[in-house]
PDB file of N, CA and C in Angstrom:
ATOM      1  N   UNK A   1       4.929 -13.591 -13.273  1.00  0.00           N
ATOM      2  CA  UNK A   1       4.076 -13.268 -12.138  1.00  0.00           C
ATOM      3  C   UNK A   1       4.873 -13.486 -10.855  1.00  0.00           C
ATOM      4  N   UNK A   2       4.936 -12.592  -9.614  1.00  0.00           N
ATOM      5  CA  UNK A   2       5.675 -12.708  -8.693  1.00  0.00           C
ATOM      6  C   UNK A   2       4.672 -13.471  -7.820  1.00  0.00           C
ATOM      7  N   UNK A   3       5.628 -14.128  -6.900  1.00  0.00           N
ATOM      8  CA  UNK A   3       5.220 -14.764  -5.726  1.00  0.00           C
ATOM      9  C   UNK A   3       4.198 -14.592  -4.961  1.00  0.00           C
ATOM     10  N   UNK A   4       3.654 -15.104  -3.958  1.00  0.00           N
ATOM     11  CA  UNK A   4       2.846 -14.458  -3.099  1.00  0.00           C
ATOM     12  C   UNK A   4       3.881 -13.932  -1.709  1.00  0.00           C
ATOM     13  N   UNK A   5       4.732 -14.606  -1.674  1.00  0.00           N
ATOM     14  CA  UNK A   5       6.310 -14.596  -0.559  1.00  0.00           C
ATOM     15  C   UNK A   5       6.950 -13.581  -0.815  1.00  0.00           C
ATOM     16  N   UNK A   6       6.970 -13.116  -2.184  1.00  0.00           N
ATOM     17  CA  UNK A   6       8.143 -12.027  -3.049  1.00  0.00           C
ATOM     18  C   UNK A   6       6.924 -10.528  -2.317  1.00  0.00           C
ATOM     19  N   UNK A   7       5.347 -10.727  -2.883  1.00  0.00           N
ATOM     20  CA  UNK A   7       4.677  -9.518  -2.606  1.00  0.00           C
ATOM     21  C   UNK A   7       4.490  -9.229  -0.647  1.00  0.00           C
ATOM     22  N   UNK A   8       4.514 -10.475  -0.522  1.00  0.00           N
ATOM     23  CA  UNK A   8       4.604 -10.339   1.428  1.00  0.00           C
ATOM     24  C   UNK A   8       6.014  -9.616   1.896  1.00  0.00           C
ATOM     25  N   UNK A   9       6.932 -10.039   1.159  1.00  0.00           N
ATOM     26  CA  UNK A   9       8.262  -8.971   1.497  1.00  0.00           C
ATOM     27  C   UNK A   9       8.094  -7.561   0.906  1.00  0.00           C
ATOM     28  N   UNK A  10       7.070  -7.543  -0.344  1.00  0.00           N
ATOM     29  CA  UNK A  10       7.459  -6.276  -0.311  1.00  0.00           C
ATOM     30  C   UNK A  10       6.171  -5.336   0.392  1.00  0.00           C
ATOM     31  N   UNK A  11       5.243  -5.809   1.161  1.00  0.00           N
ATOM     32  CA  UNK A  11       4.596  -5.181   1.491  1.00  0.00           C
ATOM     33  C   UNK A  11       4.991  -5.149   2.957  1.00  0.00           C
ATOM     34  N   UNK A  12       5.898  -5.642   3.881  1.00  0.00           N
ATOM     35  CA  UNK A  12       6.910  -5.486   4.993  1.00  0.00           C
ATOM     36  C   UNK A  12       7.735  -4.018   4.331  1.00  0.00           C
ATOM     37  N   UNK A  13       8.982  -4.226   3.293  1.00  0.00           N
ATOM     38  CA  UNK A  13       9.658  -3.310   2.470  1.00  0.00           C
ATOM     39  C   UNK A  13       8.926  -2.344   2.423  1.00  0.00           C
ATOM     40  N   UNK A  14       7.699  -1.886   2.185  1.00  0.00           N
ATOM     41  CA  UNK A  14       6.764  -0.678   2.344  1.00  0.00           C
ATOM     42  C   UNK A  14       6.612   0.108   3.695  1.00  0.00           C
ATOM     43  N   UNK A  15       6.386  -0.620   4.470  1.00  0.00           N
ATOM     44  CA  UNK A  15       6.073  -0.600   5.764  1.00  0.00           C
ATOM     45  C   UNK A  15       7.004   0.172   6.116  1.00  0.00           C
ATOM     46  N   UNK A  16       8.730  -0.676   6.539  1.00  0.00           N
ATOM     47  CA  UNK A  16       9.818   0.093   6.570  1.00  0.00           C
ATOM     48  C   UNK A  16       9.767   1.415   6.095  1.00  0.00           C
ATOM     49  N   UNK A  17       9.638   1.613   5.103  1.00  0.00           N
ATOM     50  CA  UNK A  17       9.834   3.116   3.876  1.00  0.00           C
ATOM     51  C   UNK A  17       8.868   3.726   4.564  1.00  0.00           C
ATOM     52  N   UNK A  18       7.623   3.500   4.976  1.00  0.00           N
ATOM     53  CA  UNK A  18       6.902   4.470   5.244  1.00  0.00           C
ATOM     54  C   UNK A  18       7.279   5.052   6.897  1.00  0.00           C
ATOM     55  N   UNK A  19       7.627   3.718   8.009  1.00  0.00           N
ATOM     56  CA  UNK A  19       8.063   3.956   9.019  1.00  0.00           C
ATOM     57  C   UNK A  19       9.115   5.214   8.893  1.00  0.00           C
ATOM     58  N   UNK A  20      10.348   4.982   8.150  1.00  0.00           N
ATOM     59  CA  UNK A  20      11.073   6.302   7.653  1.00  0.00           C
ATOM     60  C   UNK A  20      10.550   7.504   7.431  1.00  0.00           C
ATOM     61  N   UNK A  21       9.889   7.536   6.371  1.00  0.00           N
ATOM     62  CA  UNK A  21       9.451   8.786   6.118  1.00  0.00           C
ATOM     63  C   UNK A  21       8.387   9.233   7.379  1.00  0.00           C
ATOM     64  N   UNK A  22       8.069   8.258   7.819  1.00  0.00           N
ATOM     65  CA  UNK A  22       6.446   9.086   8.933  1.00  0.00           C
ATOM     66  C   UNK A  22       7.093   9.584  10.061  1.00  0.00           C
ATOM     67  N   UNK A  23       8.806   9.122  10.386  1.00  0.00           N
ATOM     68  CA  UNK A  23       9.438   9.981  11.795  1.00  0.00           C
ATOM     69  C   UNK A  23      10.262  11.008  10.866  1.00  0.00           C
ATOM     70  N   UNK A  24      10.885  11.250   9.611  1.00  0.00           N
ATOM     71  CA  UNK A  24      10.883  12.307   8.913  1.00  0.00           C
ATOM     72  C   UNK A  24      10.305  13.263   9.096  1.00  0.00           C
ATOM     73  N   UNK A  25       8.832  12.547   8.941  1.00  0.00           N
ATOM     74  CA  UNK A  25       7.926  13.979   8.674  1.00  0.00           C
ATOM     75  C   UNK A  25       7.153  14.790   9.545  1.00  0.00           C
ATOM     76  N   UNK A  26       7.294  14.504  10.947  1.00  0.00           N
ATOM     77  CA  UNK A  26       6.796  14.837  12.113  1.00  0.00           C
ATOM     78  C   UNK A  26       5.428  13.734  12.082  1.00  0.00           C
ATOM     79  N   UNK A  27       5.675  12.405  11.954  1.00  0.00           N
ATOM     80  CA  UNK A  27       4.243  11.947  12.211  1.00  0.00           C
ATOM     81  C   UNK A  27       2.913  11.852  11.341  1.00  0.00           C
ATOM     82  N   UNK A  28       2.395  11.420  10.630  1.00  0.00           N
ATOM     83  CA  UNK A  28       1.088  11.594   9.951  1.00  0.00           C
ATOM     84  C   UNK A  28      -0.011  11.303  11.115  1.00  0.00           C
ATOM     85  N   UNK A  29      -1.189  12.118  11.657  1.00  0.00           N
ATOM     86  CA  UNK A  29      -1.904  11.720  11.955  1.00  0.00           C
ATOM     87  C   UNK A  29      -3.356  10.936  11.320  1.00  0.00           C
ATOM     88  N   UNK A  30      -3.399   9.852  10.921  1.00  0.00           N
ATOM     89  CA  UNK A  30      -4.220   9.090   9.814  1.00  0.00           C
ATOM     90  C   UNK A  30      -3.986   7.506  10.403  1.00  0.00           C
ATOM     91  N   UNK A  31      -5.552   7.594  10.610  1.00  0.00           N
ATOM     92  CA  UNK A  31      -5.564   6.135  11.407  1.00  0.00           C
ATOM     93  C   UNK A  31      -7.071   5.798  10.442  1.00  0.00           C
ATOM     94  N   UNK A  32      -6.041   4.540   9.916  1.00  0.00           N
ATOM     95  CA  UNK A  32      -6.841   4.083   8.777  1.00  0.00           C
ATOM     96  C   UNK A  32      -6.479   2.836   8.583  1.00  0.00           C
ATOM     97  N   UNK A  33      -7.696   1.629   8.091  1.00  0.00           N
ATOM     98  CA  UNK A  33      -7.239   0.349   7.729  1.00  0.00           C
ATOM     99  C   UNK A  33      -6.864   0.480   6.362  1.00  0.00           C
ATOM    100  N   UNK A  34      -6.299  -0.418   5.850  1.00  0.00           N
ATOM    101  CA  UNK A  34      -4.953  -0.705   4.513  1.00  0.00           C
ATOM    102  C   UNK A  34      -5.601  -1.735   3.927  1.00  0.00           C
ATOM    103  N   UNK A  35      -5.733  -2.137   3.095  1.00  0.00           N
ATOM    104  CA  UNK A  35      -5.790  -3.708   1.808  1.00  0.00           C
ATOM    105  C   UNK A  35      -5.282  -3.078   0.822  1.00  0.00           C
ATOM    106  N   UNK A  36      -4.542  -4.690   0.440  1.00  0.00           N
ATOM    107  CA  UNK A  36      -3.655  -4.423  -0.838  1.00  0.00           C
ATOM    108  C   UNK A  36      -4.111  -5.853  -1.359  1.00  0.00           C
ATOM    109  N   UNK A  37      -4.825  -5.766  -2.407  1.00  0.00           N
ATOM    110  CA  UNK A  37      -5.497  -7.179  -3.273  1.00  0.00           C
ATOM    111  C   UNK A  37      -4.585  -7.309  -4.668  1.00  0.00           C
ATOM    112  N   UNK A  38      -3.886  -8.283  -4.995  1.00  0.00           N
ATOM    113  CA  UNK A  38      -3.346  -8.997  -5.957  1.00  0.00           C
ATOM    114  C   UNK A  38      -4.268  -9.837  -6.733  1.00  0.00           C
ATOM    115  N   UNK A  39      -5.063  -9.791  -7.641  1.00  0.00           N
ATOM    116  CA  UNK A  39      -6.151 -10.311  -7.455  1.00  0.00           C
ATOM    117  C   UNK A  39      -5.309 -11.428  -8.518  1.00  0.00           C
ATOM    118  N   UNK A  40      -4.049 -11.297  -9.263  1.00  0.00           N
ATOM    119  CA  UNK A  40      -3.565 -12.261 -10.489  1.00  0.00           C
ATOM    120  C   UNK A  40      -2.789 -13.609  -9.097  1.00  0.00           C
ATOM    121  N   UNK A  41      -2.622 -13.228  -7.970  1.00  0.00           N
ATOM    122  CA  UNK A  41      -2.313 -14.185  -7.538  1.00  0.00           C
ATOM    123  C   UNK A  41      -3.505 -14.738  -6.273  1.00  0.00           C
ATOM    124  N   UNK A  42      -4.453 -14.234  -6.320  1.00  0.00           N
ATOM    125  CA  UNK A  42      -5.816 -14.470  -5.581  1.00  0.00           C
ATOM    126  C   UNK A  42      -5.451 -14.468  -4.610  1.00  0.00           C
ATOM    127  N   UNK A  43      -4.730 -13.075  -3.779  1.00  0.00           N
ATOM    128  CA  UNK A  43      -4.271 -13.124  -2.566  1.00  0.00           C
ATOM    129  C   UNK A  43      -4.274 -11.525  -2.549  1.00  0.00           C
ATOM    130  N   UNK A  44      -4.416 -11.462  -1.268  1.00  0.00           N
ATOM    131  CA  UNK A  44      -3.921 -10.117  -0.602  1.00  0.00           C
ATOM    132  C   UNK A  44      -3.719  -9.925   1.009  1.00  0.00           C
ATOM    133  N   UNK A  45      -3.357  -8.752   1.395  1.00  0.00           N
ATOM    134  CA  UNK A  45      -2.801  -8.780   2.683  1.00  0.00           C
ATOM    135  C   UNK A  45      -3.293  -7.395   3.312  1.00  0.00           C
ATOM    136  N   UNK A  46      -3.527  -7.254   4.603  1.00  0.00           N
ATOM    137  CA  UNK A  46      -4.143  -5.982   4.998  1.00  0.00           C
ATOM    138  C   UNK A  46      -3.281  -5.536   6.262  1.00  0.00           C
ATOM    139  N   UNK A  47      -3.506  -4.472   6.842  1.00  0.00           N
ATOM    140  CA  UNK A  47      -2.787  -3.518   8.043  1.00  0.00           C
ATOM    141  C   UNK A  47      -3.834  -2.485   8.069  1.00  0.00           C
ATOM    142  N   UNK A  48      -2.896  -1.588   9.064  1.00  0.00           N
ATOM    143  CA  UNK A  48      -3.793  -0.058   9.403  1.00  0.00           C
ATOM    144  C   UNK A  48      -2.216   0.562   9.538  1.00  0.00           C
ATOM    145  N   UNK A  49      -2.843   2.015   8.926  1.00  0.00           N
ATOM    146  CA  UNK A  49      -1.962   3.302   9.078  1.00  0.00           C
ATOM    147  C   UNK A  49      -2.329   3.565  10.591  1.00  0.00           C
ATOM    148  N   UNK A  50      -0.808   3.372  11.217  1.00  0.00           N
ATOM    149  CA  UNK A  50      -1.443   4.144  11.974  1.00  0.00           C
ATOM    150  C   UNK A  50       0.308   5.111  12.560  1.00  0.00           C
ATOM    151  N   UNK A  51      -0.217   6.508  12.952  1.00  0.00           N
ATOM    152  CA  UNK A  51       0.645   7.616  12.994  1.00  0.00           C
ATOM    153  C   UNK A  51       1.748   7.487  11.861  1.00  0.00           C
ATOM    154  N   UNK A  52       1.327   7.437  10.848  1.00  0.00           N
ATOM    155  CA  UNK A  52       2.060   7.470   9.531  1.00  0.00           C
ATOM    156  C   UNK A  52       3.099   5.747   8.833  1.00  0.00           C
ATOM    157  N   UNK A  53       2.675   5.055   9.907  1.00  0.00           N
ATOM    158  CA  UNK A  53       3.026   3.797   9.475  1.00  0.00           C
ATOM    159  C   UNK A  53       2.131   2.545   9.359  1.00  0.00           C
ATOM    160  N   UNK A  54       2.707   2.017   8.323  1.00  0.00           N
ATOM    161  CA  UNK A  54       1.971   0.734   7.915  1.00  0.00           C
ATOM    162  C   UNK A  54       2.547  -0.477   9.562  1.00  0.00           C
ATOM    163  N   UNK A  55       1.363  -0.848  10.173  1.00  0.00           N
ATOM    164  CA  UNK A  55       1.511  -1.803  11.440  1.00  0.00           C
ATOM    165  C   UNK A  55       0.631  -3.177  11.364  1.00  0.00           C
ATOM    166  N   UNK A  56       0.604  -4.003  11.739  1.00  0.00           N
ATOM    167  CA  UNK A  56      -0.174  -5.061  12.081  1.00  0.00           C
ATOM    168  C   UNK A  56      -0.633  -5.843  10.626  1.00  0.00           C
ATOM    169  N   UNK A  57       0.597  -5.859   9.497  1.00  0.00           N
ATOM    170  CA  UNK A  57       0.321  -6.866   8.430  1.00  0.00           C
ATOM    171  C   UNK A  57      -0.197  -8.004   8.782  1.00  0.00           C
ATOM    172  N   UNK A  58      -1.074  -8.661   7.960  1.00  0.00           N
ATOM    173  CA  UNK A  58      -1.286 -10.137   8.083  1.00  0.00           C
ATOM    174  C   UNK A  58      -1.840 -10.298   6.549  1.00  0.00           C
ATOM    175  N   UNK A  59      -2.082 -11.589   6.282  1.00  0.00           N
ATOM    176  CA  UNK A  59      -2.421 -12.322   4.671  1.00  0.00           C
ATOM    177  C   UNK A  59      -3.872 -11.985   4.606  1.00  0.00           C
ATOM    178  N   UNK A  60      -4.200 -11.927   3.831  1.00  0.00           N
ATOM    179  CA  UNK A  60      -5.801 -12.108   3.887  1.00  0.00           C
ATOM    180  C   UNK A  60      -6.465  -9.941   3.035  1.00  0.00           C
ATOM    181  N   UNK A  61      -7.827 -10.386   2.759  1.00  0.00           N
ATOM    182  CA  UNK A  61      -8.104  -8.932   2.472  1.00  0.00           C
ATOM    183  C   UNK A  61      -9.297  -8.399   3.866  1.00  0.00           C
ATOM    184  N   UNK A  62      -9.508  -7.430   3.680  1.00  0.00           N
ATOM    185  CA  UNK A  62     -10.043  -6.683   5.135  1.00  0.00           C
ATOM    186  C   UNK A  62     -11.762  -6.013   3.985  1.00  0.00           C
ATOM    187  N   UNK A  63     -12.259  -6.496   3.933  1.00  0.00           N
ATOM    188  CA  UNK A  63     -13.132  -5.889   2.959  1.00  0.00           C
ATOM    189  C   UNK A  63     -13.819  -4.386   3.330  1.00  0.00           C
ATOM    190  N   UNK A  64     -13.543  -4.517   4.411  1.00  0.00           N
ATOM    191  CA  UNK A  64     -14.144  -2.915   5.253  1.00  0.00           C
ATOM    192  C   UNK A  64     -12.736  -1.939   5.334  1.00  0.00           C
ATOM    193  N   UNK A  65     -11.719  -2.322   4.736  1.00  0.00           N
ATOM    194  CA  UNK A  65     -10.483  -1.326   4.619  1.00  0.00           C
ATOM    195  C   UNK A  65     -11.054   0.321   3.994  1.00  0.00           C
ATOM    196  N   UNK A  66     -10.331   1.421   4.687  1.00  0.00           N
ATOM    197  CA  UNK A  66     -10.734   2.593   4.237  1.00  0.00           C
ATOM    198  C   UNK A  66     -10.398   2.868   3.278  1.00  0.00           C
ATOM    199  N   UNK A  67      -8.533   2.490   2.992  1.00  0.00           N
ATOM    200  CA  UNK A  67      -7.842   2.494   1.776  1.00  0.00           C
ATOM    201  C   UNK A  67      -7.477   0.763   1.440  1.00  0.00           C
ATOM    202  N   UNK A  68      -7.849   1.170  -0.164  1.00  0.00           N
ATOM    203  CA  UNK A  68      -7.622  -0.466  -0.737  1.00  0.00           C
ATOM    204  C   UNK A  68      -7.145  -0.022  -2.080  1.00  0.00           C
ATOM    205  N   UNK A  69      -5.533  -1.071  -2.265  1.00  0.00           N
ATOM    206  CA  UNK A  69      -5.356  -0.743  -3.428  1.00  0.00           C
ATOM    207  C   UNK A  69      -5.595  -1.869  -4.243  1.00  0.00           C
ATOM    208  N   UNK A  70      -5.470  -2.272  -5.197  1.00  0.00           N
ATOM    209  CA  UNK A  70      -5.746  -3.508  -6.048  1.00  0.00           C
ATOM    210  C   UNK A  70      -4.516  -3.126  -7.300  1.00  0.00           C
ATOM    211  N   UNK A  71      -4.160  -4.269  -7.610  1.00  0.00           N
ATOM    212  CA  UNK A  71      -3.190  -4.539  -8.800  1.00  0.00           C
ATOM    213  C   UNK A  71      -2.452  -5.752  -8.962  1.00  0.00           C
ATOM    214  N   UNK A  72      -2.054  -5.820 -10.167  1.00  0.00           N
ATOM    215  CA  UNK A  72      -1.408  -6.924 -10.189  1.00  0.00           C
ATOM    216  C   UNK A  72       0.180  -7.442  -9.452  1.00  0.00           C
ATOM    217  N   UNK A  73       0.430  -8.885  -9.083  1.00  0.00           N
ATOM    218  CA  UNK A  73       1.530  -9.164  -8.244  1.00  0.00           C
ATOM    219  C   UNK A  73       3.390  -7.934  -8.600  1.00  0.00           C
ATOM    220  N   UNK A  74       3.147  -8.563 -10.163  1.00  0.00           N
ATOM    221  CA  UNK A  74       4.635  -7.637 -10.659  1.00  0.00           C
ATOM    222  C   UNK A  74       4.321  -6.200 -10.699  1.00  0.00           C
ATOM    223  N   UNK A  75       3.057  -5.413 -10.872  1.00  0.00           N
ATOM    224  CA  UNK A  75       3.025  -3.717 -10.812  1.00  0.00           C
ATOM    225  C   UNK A  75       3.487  -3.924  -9.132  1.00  0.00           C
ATOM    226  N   UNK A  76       2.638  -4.624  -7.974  1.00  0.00           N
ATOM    227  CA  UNK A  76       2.855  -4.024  -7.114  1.00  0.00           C
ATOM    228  C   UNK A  76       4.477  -4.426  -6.939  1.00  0.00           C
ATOM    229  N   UNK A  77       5.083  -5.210  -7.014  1.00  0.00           N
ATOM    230  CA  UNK A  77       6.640  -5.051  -6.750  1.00  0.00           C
ATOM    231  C   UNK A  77       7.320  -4.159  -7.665  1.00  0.00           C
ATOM    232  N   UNK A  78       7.009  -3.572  -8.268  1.00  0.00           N
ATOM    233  CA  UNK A  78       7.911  -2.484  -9.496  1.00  0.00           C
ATOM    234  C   UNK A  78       7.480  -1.291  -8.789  1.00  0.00           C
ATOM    235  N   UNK A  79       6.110  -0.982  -8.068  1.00  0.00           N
ATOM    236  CA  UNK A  79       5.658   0.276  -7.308  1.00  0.00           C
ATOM    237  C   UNK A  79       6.514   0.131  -5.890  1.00  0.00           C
ATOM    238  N   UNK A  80       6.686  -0.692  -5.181  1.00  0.00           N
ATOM    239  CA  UNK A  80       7.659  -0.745  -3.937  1.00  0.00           C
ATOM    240  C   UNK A  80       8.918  -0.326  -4.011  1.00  0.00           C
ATOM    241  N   UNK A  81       9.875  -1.220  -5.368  1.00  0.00           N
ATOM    242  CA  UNK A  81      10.856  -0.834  -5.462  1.00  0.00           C
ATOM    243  C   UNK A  81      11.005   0.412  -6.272  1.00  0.00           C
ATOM    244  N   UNK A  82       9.382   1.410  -6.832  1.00  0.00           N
ATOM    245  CA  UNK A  82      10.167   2.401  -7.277  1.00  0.00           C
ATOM    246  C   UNK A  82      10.257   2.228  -8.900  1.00  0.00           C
ATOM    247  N   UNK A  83      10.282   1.471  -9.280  1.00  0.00           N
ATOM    248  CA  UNK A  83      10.647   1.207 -10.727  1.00  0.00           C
ATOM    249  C   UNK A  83       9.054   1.812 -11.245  1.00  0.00           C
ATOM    250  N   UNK A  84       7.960   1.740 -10.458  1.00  0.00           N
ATOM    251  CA  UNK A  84       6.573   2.189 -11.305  1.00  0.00           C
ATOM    252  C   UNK A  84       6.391   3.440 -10.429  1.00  0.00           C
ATOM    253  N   UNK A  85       6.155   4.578 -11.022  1.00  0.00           N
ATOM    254  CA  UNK A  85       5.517   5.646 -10.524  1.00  0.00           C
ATOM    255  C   UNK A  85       3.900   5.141 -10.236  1.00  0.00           C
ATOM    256  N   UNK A  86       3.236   5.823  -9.192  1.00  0.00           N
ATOM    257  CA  UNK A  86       2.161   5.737  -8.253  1.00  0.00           C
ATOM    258  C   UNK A  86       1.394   6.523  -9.231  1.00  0.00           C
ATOM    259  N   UNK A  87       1.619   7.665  -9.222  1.00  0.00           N
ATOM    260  CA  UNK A  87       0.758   8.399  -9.878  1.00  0.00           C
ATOM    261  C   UNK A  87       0.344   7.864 -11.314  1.00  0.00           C
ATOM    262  N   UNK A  88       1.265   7.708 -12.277  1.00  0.00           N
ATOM    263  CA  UNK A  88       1.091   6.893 -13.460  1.00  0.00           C
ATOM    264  C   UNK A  88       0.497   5.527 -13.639  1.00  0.00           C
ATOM    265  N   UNK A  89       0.555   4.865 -12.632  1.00  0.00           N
ATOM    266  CA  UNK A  89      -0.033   3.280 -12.294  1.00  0.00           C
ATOM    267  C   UNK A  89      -1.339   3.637 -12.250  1.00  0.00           C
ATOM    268  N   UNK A  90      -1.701   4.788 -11.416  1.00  0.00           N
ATOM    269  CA  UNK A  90      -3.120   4.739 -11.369  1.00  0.00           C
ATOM    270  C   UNK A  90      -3.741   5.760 -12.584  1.00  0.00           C
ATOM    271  N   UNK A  91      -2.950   6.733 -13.049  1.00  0.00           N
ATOM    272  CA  UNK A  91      -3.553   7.193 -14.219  1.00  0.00           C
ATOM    273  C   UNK A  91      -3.753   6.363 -15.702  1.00  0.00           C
ATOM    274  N   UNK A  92      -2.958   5.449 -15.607  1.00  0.00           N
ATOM    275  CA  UNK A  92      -2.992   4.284 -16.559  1.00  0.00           C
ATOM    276  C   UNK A  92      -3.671   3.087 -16.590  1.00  0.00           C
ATOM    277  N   UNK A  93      -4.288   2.899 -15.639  1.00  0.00           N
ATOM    278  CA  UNK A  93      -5.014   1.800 -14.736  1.00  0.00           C
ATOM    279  C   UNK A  93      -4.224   0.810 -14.293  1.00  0.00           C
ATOM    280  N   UNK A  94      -2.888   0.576 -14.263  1.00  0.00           N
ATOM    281  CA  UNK A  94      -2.692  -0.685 -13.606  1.00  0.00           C
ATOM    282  C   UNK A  94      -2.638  -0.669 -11.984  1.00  0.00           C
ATOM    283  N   UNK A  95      -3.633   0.783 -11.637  1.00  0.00           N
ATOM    284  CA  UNK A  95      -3.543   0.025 -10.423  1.00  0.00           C
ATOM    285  C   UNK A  95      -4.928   1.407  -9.821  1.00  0.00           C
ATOM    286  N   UNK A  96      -5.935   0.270  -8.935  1.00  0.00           N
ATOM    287  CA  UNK A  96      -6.821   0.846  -8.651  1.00  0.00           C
ATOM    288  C   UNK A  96      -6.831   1.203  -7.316  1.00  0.00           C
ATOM    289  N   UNK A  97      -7.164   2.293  -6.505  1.00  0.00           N
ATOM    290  CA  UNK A  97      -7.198   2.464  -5.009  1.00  0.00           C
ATOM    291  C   UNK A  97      -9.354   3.961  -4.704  1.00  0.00           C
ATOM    292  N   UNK A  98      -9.477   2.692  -3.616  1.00  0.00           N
ATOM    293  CA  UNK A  98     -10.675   3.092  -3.229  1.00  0.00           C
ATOM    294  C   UNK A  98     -10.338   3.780  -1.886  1.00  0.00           C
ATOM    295  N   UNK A  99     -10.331   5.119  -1.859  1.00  0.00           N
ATOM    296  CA  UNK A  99     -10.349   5.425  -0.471  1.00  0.00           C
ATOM    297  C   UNK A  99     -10.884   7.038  -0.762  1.00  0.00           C
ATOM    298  N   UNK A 100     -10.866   7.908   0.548  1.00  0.00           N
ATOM    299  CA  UNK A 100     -11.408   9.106   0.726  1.00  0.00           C
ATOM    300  C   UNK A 100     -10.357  10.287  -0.555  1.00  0.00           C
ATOM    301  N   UNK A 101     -10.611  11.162  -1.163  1.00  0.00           N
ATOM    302  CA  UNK A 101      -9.560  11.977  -1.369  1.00  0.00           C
ATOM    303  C   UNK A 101      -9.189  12.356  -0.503  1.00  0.00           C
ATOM    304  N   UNK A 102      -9.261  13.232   0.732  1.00  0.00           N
ATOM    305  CA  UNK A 102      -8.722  13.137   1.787  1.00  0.00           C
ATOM    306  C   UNK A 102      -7.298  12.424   1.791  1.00  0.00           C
ATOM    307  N   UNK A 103      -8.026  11.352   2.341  1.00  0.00           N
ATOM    308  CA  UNK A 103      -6.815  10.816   2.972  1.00  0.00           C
ATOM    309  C   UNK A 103      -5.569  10.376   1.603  1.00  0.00           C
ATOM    310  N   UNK A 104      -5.977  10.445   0.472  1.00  0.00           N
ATOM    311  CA  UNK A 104      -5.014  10.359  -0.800  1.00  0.00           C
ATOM    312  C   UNK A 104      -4.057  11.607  -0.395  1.00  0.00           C
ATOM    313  N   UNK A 105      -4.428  13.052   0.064  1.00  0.00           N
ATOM    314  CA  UNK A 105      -4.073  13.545  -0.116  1.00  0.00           C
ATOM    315  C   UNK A 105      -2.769  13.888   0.971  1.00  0.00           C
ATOM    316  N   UNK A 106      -3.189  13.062   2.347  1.00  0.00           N
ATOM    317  CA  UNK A 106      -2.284  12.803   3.050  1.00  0.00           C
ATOM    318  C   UNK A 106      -1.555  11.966   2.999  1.00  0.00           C
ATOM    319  N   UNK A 107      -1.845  10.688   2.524  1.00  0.00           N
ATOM    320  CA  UNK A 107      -0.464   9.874   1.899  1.00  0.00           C
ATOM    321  C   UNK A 107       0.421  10.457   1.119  1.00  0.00           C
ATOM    322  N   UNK A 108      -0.284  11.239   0.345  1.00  0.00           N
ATOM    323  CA  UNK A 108       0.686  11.911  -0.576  1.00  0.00           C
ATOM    324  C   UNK A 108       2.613  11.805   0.483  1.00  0.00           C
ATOM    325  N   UNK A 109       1.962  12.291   1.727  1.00  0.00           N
ATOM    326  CA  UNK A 109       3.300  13.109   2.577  1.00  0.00           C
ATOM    327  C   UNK A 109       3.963  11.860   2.749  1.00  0.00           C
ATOM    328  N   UNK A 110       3.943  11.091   2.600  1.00  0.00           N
ATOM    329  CA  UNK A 110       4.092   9.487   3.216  1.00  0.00           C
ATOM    330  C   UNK A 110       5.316   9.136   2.076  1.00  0.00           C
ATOM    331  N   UNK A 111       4.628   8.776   1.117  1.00  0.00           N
ATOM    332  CA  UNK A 111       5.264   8.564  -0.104  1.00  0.00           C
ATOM    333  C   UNK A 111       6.159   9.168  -1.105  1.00  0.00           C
TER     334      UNK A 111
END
C-alpha cells in the first residue's frame, strides 16, 4: 500500500502533466472541482480544473466535487505514472469516477 506522501506527490505529478498538456492543447475550457478519495488509506485530496489544469491541491475530500475519482493508494500511483491504463481501471473496476459525461469527455483532451 503506498503512502499518503507517495499519493500527495503524485497527485502534484498529475497536475504538472496536465499543466503540459492544457498549454499543448490550446487551453481546456472546464472549470470544475476535482476529488481524488483513496479510501485503502482513508485519505484523499481535492483541487479544481481550472483552464485545463489541476490548481489549488490541498488534503482532505470536497464532497460537492463535480469530478471524483475513488481508488485504491497503489492503482492511483500506477495510473499517474502510466503503468495502469484509465480506461481499463475503470472498465475493470479498480477505479470509480462520478462526474458529468460531458465533462469525461473533455478530459479525455487532457489526458
Amino acid at each position: 500500500m503506498a503512502t499518503v506522501d507517495e499519493c500527495r506527490d503524485a497527485m502534484h505529478e498529475l497536475a504538472a502533466r496536465l499543466a503540459g498538456n492544457a498549454d499543448a492543447q490550446n487551453r481546456l475550457d472546464l472549470e470544475r472541482t476535482v476529488a481524488c478519495r483513496l479510501p485503502d488509506l482513508e485519505t484523499a485530496f481535492h483541487g479544481r480544473l481550472h483552464n485545463g489544469q489541476l490548481v489549488d491541491i490541498t488534503d482532505g475530500d470536497d464532497p460537492k466535487a463535480k469530478i471524483a475519482l475513488t481508488l485504491k493508494s497503489d492503482d492511483f500511483l500506477a495510473l499517474v505514472r502510466g503503468d495502469l491504463d484509465f480506461a481499463r481501471a475503470l472498465a475493470g473496476g479498480q477505479m470509480r469516477i462520478k462526474a458529468n459525461p460531458f465533462d469525461l469527455l473533455k478530459l479525455r483532451k487532457l489526458l
